[in-house]
PDB file of N, CA and C in Angstrom:
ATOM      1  N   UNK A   1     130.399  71.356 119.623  1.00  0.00           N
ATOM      2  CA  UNK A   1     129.457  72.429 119.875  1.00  0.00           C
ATOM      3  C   UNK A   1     128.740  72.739 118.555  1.00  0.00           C
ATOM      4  N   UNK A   2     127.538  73.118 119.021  1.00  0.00           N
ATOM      5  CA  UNK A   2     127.035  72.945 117.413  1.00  0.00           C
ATOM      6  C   UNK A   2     126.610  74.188 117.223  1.00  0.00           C
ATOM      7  N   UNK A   3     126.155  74.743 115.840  1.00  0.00           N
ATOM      8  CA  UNK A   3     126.238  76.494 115.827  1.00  0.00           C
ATOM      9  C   UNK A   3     124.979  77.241 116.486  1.00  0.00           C
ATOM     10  N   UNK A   4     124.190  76.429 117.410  1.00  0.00           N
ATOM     11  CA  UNK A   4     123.238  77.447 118.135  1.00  0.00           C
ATOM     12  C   UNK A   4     123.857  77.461 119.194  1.00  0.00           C
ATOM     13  N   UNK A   5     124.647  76.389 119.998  1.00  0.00           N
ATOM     14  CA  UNK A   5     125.344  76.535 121.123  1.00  0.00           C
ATOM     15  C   UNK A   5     126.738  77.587 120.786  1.00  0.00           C
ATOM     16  N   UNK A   6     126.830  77.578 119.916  1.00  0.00           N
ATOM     17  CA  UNK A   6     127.732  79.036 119.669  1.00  0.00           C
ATOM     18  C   UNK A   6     127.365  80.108 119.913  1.00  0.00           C
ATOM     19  N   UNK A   7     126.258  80.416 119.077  1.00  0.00           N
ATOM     20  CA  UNK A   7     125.439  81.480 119.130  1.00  0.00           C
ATOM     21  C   UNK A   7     125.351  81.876 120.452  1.00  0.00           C
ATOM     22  N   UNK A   8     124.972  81.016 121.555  1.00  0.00           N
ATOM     23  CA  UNK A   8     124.535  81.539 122.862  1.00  0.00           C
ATOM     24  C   UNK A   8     125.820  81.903 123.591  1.00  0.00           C
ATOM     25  N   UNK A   9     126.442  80.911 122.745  1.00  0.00           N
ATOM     26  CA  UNK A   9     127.972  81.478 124.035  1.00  0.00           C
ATOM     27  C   UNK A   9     128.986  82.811 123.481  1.00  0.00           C
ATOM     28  N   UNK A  10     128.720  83.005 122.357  1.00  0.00           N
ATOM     29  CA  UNK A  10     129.325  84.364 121.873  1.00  0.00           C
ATOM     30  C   UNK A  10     128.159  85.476 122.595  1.00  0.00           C
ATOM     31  N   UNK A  11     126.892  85.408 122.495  1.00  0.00           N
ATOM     32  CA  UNK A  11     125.823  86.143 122.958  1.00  0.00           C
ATOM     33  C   UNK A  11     126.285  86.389 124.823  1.00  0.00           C
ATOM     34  N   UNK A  12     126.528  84.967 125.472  1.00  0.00           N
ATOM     35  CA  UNK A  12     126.596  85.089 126.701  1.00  0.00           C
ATOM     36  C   UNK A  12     128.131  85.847 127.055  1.00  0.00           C
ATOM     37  N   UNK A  13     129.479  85.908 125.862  1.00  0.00           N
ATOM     38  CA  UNK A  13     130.340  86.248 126.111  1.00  0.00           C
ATOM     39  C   UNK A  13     130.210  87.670 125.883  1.00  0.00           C
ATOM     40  N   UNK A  14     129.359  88.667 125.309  1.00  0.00           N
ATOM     41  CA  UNK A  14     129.379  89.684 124.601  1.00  0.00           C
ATOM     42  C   UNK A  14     129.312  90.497 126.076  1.00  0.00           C
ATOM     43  N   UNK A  15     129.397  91.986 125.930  1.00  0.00           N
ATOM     44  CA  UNK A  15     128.896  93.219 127.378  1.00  0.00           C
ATOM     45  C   UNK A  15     127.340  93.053 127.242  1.00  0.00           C
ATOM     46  N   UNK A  16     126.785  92.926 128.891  1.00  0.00           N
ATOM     47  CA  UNK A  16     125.032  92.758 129.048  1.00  0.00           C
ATOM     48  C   UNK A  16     124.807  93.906 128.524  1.00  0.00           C
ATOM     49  N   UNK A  17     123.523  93.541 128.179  1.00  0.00           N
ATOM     50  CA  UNK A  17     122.518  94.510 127.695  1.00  0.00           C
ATOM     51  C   UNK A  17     121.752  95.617 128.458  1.00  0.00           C
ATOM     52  N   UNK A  18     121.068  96.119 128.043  1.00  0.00           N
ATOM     53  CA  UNK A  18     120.620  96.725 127.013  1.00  0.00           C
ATOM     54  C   UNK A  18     121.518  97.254 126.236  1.00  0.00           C
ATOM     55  N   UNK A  19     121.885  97.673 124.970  1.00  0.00           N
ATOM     56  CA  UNK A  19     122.438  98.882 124.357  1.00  0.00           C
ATOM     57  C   UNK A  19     121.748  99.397 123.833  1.00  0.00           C
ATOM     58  N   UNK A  20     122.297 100.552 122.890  1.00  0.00           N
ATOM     59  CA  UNK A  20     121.651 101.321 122.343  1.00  0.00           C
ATOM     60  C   UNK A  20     122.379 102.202 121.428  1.00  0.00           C
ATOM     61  N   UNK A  21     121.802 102.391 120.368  1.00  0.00           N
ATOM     62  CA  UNK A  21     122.694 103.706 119.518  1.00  0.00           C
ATOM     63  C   UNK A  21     122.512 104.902 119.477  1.00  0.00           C
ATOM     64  N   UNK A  22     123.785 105.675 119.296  1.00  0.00           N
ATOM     65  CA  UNK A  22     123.594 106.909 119.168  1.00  0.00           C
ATOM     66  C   UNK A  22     124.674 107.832 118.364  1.00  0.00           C
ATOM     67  N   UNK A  23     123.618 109.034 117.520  1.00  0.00           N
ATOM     68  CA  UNK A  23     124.703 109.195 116.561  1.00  0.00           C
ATOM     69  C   UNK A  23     125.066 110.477 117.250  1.00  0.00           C
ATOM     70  N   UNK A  24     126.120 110.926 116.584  1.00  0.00           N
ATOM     71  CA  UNK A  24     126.963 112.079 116.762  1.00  0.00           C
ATOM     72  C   UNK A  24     127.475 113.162 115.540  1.00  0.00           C
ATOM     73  N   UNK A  25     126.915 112.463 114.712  1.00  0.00           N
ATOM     74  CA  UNK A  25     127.436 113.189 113.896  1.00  0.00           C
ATOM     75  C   UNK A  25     126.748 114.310 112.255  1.00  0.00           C
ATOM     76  N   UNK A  26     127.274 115.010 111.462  1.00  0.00           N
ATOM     77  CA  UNK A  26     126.629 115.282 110.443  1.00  0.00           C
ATOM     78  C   UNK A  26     127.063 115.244 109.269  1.00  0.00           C
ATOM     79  N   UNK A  27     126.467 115.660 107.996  1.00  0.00           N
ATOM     80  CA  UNK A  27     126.727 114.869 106.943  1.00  0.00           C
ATOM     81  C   UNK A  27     128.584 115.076 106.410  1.00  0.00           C
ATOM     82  N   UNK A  28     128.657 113.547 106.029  1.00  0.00           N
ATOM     83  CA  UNK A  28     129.965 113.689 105.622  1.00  0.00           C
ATOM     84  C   UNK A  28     130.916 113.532 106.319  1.00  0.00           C
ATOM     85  N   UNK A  29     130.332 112.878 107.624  1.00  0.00           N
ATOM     86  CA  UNK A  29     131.324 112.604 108.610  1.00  0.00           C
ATOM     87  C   UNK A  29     130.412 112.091 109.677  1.00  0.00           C
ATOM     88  N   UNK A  30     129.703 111.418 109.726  1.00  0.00           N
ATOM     89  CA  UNK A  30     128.580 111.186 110.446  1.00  0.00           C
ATOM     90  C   UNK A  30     129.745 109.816 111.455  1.00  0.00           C
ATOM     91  N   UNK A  31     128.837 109.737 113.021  1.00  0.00           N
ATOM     92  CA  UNK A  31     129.620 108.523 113.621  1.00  0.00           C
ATOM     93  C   UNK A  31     128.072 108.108 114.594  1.00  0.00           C
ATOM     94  N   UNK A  32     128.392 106.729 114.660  1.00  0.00           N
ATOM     95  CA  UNK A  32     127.186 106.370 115.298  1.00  0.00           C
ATOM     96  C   UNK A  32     128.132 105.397 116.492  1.00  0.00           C
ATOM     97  N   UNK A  33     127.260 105.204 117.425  1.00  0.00           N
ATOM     98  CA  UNK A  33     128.189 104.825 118.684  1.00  0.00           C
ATOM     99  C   UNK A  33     127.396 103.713 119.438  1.00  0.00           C
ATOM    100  N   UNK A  34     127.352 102.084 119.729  1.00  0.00           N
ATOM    101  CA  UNK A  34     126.911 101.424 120.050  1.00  0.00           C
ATOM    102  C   UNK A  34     127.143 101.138 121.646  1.00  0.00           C
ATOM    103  N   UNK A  35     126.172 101.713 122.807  1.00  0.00           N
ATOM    104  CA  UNK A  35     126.776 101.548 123.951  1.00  0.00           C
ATOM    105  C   UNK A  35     125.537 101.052 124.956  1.00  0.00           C
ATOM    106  N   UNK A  36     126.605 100.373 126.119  1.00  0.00           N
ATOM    107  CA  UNK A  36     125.306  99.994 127.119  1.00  0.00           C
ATOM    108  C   UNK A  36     125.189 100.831 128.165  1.00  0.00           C
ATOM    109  N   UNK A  37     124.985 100.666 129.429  1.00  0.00           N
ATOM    110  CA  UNK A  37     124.630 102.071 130.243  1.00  0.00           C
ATOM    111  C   UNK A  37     125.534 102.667 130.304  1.00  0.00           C
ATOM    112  N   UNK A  38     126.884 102.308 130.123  1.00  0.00           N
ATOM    113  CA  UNK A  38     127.790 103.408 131.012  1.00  0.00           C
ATOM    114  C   UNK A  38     128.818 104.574 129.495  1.00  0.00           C
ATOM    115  N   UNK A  39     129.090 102.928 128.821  1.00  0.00           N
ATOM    116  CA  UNK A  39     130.103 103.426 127.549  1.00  0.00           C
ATOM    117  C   UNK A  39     129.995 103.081 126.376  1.00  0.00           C
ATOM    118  N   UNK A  40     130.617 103.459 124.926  1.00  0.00           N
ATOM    119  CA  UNK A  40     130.503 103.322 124.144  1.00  0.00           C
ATOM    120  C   UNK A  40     131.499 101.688 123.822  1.00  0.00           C
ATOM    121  N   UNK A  41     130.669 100.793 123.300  1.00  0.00           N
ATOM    122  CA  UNK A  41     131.464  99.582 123.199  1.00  0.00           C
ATOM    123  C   UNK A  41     132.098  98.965 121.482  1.00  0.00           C
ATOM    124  N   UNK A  42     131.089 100.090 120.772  1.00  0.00           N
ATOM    125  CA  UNK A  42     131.542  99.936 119.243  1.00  0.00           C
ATOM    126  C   UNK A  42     131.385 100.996 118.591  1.00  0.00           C
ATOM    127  N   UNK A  43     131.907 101.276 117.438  1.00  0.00           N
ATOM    128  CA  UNK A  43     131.447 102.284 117.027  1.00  0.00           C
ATOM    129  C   UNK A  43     130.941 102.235 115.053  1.00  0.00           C
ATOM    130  N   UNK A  44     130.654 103.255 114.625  1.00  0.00           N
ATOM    131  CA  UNK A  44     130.278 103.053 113.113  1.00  0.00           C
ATOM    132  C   UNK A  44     130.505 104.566 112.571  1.00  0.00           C
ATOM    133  N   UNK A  45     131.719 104.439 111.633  1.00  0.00           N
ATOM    134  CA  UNK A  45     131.971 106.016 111.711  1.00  0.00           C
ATOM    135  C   UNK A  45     132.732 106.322 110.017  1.00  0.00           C
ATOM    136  N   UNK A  46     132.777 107.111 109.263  1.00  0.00           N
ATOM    137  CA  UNK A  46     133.252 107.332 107.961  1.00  0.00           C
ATOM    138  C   UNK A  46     133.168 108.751 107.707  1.00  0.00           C
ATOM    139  N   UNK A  47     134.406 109.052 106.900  1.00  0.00           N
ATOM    140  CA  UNK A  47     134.786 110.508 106.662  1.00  0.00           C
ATOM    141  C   UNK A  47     134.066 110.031 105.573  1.00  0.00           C
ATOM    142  N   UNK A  48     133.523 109.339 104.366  1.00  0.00           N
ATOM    143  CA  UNK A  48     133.654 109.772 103.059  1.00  0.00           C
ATOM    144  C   UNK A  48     132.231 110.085 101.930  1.00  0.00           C
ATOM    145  N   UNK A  49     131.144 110.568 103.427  1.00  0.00           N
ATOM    146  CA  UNK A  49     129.702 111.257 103.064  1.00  0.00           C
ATOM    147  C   UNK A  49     129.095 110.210 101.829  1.00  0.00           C
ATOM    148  N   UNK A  50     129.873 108.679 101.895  1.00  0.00           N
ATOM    149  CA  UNK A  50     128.689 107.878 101.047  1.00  0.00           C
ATOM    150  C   UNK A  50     127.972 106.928 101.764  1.00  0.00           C
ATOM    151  N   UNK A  51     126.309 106.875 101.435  1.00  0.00           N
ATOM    152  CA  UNK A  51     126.315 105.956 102.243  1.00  0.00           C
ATOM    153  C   UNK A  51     125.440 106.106 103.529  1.00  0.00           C
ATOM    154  N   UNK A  52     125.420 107.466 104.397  1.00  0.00           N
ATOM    155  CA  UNK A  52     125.310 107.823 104.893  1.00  0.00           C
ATOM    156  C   UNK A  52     124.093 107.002 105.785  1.00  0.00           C
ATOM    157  N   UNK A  53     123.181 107.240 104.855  1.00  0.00           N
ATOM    158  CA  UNK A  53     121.666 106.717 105.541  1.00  0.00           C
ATOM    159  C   UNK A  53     121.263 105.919 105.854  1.00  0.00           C
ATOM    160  N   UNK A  54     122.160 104.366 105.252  1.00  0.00           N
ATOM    161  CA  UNK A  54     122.753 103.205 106.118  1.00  0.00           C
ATOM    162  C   UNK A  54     123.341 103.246 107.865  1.00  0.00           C
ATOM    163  N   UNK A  55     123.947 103.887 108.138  1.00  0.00           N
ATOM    164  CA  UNK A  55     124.580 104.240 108.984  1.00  0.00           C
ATOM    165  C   UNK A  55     124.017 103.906 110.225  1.00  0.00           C
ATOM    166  N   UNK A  56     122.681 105.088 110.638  1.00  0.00           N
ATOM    167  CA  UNK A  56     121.637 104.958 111.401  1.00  0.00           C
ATOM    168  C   UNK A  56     121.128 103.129 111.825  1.00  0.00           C
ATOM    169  N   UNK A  57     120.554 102.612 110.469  1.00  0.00           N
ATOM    170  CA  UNK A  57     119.680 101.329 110.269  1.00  0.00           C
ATOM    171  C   UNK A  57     120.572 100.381 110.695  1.00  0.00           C
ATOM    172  N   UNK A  58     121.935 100.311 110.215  1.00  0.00           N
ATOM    173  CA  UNK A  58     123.345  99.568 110.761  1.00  0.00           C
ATOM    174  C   UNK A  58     123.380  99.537 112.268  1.00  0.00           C
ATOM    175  N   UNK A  59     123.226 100.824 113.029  1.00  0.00           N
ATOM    176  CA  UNK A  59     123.714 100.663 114.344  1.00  0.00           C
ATOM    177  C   UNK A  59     122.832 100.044 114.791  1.00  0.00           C
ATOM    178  N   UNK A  60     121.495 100.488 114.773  1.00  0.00           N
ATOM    179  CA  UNK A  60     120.437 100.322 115.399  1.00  0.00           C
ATOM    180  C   UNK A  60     120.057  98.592 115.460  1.00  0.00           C
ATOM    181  N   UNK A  61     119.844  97.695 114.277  1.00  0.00           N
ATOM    182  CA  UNK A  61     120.798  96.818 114.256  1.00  0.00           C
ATOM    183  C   UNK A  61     121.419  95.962 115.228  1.00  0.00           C
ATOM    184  N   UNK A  62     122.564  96.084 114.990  1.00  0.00           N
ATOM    185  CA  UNK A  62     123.403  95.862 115.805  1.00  0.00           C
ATOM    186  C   UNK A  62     123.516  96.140 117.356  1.00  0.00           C
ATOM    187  N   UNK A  63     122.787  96.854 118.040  1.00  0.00           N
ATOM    188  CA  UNK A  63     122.025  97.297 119.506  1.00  0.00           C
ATOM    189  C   UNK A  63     120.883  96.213 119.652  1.00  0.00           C
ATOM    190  N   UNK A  64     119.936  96.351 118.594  1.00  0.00           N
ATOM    191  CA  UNK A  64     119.227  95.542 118.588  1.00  0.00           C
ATOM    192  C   UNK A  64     119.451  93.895 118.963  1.00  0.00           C
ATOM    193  N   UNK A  65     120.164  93.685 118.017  1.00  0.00           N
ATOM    194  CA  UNK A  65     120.945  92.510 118.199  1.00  0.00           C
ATOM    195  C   UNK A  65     121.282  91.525 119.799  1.00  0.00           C
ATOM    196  N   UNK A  66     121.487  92.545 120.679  1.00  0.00           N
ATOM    197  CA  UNK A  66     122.296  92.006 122.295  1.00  0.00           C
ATOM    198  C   UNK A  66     121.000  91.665 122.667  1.00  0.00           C
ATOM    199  N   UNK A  67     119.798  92.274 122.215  1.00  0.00           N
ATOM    200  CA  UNK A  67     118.761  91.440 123.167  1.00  0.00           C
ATOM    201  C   UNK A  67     117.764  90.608 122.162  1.00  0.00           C
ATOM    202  N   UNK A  68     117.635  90.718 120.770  1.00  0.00           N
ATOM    203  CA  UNK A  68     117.054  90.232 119.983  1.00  0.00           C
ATOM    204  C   UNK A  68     117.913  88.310 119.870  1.00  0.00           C
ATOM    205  N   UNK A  69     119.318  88.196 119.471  1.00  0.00           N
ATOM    206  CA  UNK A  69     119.665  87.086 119.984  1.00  0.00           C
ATOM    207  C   UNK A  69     119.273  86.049 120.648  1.00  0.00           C
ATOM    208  N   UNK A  70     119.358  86.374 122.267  1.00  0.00           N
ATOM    209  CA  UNK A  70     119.467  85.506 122.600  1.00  0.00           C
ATOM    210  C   UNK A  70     117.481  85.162 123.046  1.00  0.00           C
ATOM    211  N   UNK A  71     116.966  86.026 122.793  1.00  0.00           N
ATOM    212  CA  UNK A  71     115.419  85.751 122.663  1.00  0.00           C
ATOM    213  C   UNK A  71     115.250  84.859 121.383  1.00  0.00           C
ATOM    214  N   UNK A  72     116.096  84.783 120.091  1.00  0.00           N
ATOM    215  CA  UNK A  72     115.803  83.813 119.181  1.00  0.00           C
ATOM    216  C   UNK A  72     116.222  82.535 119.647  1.00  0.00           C
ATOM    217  N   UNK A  73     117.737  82.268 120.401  1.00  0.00           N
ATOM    218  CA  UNK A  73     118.096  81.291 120.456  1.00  0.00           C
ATOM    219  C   UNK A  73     117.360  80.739 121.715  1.00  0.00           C
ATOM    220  N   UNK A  74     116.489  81.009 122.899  1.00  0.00           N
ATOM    221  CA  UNK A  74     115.864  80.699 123.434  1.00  0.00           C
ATOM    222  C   UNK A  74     114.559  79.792 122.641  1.00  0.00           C
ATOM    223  N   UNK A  75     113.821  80.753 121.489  1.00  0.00           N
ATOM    224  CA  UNK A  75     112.943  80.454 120.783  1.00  0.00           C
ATOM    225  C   UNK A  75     113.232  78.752 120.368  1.00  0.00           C
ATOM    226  N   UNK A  76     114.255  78.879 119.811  1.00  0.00           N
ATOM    227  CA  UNK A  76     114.669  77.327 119.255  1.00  0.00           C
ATOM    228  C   UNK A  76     115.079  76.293 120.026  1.00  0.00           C
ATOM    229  N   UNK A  77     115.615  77.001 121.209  1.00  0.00           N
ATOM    230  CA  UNK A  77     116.141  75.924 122.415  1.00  0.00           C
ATOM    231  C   UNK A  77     114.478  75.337 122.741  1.00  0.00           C
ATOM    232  N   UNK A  78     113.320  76.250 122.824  1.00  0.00           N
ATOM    233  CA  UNK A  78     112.136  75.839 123.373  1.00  0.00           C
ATOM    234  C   UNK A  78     111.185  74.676 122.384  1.00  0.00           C
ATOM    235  N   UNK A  79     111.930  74.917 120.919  1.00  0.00           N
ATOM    236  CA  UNK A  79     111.313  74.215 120.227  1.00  0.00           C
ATOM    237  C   UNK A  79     112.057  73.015 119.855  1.00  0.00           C
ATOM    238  N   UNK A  80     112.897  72.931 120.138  1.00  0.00           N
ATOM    239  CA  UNK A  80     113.950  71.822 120.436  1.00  0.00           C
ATOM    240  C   UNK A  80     113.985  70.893 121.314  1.00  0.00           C
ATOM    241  N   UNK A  81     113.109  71.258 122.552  1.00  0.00           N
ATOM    242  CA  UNK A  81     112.504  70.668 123.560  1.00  0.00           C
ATOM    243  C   UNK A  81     111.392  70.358 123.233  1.00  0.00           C
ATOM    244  N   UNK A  82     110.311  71.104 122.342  1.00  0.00           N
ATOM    245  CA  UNK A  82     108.808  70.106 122.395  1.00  0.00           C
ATOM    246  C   UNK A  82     109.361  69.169 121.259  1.00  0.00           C
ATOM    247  N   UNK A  83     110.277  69.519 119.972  1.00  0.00           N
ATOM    248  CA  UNK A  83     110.184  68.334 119.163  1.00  0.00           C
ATOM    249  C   UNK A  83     110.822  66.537 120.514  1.00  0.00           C
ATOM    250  N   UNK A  84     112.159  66.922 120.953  1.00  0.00           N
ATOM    251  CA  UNK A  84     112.423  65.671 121.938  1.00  0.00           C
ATOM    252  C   UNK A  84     111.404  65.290 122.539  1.00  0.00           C
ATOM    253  N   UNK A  85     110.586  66.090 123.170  1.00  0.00           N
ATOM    254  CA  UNK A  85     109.767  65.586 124.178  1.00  0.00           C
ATOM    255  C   UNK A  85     108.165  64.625 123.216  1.00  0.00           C
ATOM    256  N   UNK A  86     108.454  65.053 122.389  1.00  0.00           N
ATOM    257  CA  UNK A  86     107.077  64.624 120.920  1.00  0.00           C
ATOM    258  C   UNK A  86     108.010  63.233 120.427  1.00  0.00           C
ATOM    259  N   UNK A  87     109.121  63.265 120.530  1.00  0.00           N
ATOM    260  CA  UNK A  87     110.305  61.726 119.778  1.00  0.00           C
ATOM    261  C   UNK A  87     110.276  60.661 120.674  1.00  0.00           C
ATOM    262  N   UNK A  88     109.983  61.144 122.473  1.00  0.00           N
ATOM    263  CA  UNK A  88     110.403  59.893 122.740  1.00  0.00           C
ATOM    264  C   UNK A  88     109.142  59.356 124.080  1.00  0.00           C
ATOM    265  N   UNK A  89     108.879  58.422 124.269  1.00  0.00           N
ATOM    266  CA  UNK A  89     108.311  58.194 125.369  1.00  0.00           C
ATOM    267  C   UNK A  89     108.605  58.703 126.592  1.00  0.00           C
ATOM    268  N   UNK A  90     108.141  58.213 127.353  1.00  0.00           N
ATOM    269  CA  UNK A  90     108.163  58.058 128.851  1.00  0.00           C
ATOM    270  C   UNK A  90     109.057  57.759 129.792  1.00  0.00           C
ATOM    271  N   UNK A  91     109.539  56.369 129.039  1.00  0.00           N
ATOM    272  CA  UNK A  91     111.047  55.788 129.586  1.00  0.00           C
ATOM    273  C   UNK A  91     112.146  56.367 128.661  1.00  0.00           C
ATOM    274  N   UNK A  92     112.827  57.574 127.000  1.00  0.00           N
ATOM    275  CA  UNK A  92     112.811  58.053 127.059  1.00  0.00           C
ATOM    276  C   UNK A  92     113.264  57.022 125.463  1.00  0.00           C
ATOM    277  N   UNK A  93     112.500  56.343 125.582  1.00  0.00           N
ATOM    278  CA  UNK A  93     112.715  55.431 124.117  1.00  0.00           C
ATOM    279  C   UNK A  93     112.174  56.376 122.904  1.00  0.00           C
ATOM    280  N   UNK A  94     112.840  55.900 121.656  1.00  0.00           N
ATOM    281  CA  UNK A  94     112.445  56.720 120.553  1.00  0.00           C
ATOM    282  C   UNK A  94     111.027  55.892 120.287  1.00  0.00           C
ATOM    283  N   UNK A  95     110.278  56.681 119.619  1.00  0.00           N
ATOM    284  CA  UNK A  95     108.877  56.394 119.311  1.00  0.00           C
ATOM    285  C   UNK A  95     108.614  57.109 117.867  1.00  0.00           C
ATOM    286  N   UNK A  96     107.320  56.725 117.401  1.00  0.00           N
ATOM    287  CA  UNK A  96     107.128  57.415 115.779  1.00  0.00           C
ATOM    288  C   UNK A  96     106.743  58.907 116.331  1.00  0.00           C
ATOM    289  N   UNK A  97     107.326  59.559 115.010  1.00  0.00           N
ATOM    290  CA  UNK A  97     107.053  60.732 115.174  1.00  0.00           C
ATOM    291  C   UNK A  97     105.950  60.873 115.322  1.00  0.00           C
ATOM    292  N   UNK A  98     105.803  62.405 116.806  1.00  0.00           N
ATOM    293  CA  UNK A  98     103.898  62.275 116.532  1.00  0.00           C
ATOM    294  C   UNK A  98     104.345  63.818 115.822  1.00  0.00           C
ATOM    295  N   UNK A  99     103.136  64.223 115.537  1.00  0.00           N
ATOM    296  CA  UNK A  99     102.632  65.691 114.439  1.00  0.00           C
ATOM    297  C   UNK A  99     102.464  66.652 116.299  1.00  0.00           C
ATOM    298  N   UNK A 100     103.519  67.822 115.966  1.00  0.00           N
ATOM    299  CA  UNK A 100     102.980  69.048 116.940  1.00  0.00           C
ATOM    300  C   UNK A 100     102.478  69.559 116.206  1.00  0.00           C
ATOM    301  N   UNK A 101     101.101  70.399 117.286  1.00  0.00           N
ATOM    302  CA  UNK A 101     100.449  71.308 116.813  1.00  0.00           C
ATOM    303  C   UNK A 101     100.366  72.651 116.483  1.00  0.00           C
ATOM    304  N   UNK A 102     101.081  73.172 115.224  1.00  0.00           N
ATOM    305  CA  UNK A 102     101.527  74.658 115.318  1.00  0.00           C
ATOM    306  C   UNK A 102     101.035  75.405 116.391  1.00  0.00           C
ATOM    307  N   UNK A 103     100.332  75.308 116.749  1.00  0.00           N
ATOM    308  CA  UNK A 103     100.085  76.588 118.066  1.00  0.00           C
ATOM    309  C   UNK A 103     101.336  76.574 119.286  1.00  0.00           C
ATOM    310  N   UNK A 104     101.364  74.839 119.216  1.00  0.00           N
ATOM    311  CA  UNK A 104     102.630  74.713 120.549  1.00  0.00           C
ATOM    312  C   UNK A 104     103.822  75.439 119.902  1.00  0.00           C
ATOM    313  N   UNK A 105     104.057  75.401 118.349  1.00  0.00           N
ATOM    314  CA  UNK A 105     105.300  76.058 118.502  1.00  0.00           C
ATOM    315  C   UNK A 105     105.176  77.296 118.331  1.00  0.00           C
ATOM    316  N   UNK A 106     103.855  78.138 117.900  1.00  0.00           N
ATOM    317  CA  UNK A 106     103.841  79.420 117.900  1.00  0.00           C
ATOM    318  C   UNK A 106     103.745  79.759 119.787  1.00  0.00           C
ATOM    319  N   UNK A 107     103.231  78.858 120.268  1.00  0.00           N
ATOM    320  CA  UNK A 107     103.657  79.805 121.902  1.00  0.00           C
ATOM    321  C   UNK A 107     105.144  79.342 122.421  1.00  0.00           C
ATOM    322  N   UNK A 108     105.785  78.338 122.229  1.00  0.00           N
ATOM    323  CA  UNK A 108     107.369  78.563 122.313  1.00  0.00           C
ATOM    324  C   UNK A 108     107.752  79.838 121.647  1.00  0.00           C
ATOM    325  N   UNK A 109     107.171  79.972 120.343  1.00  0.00           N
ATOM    326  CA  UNK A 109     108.066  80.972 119.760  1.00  0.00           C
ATOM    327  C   UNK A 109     107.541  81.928 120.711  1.00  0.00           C
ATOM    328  N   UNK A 110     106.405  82.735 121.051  1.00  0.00           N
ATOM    329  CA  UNK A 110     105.932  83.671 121.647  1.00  0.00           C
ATOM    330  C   UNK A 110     106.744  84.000 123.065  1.00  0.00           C
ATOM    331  N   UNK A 111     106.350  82.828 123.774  1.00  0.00           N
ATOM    332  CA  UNK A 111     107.318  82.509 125.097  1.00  0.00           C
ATOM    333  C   UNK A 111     108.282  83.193 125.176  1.00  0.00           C
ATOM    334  N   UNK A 112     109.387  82.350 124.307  1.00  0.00           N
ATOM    335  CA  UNK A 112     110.830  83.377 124.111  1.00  0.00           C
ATOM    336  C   UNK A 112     110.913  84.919 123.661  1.00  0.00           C
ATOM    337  N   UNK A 113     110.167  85.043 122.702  1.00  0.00           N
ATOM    338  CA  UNK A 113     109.914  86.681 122.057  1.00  0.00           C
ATOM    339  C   UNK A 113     109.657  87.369 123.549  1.00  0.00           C
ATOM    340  N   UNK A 114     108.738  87.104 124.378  1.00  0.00           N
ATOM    341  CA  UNK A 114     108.301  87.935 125.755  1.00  0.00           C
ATOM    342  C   UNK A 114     106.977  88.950 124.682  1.00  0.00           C
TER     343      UNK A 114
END
């Protein structure tokens, strides 16, 4: 397995998405709480008021993350497909590399982004 097929299968093993963060707390004890519709599935939390303003950017982050993922690893799966499909002929023989045209991979990339 190679590490994008990881990527997708830790992504596909994780709780569905959406999440979202939310904090709870105030200074010096602040807790931020990573959850999808129903419950809290992680959390980000410290008694020791350093630091603090990380906290927020961390969770958010990390929420971010459950749907940002697997829209990247899509991105590359799509461009992974025009480079094969650019390597080999018809019958599905290797051939010289031809040159893609950045636009094809800026609309794979787009594609996947949504």
């Amino acid at each position: 397995m190679n590490t994008l097929d990881e990527m997708a299968a830790r992504t596909d093993a994780a709780t569905p998405g959406p999440w979202r963060a939310l904090g709870t707390g105030s200074a010096g004890g602040d807790h931020w709480y990573i959850c999808d519709d129903r419950e809290a599935i992680a959390s980000i939390s410290c008694q020791d008021g350093i630091n603090e303003e990380q906290r927020q950017p961390d969770a958010e982050f990390i929420a971010h993350a459950r749907d940002d993922v697997p829209k990247l690893v899509k991105a590359i799966r799509l461009i992974e497909q025009y480079c094969t499909i650019a390597e080999t002929d018809i019958n599905g023989h290797q051939r010289e590399p031809l040159m893609i045209h950045p636009n094809v991979i800026r609309g794979a990339i787009r594609e996947a982004l949504g």
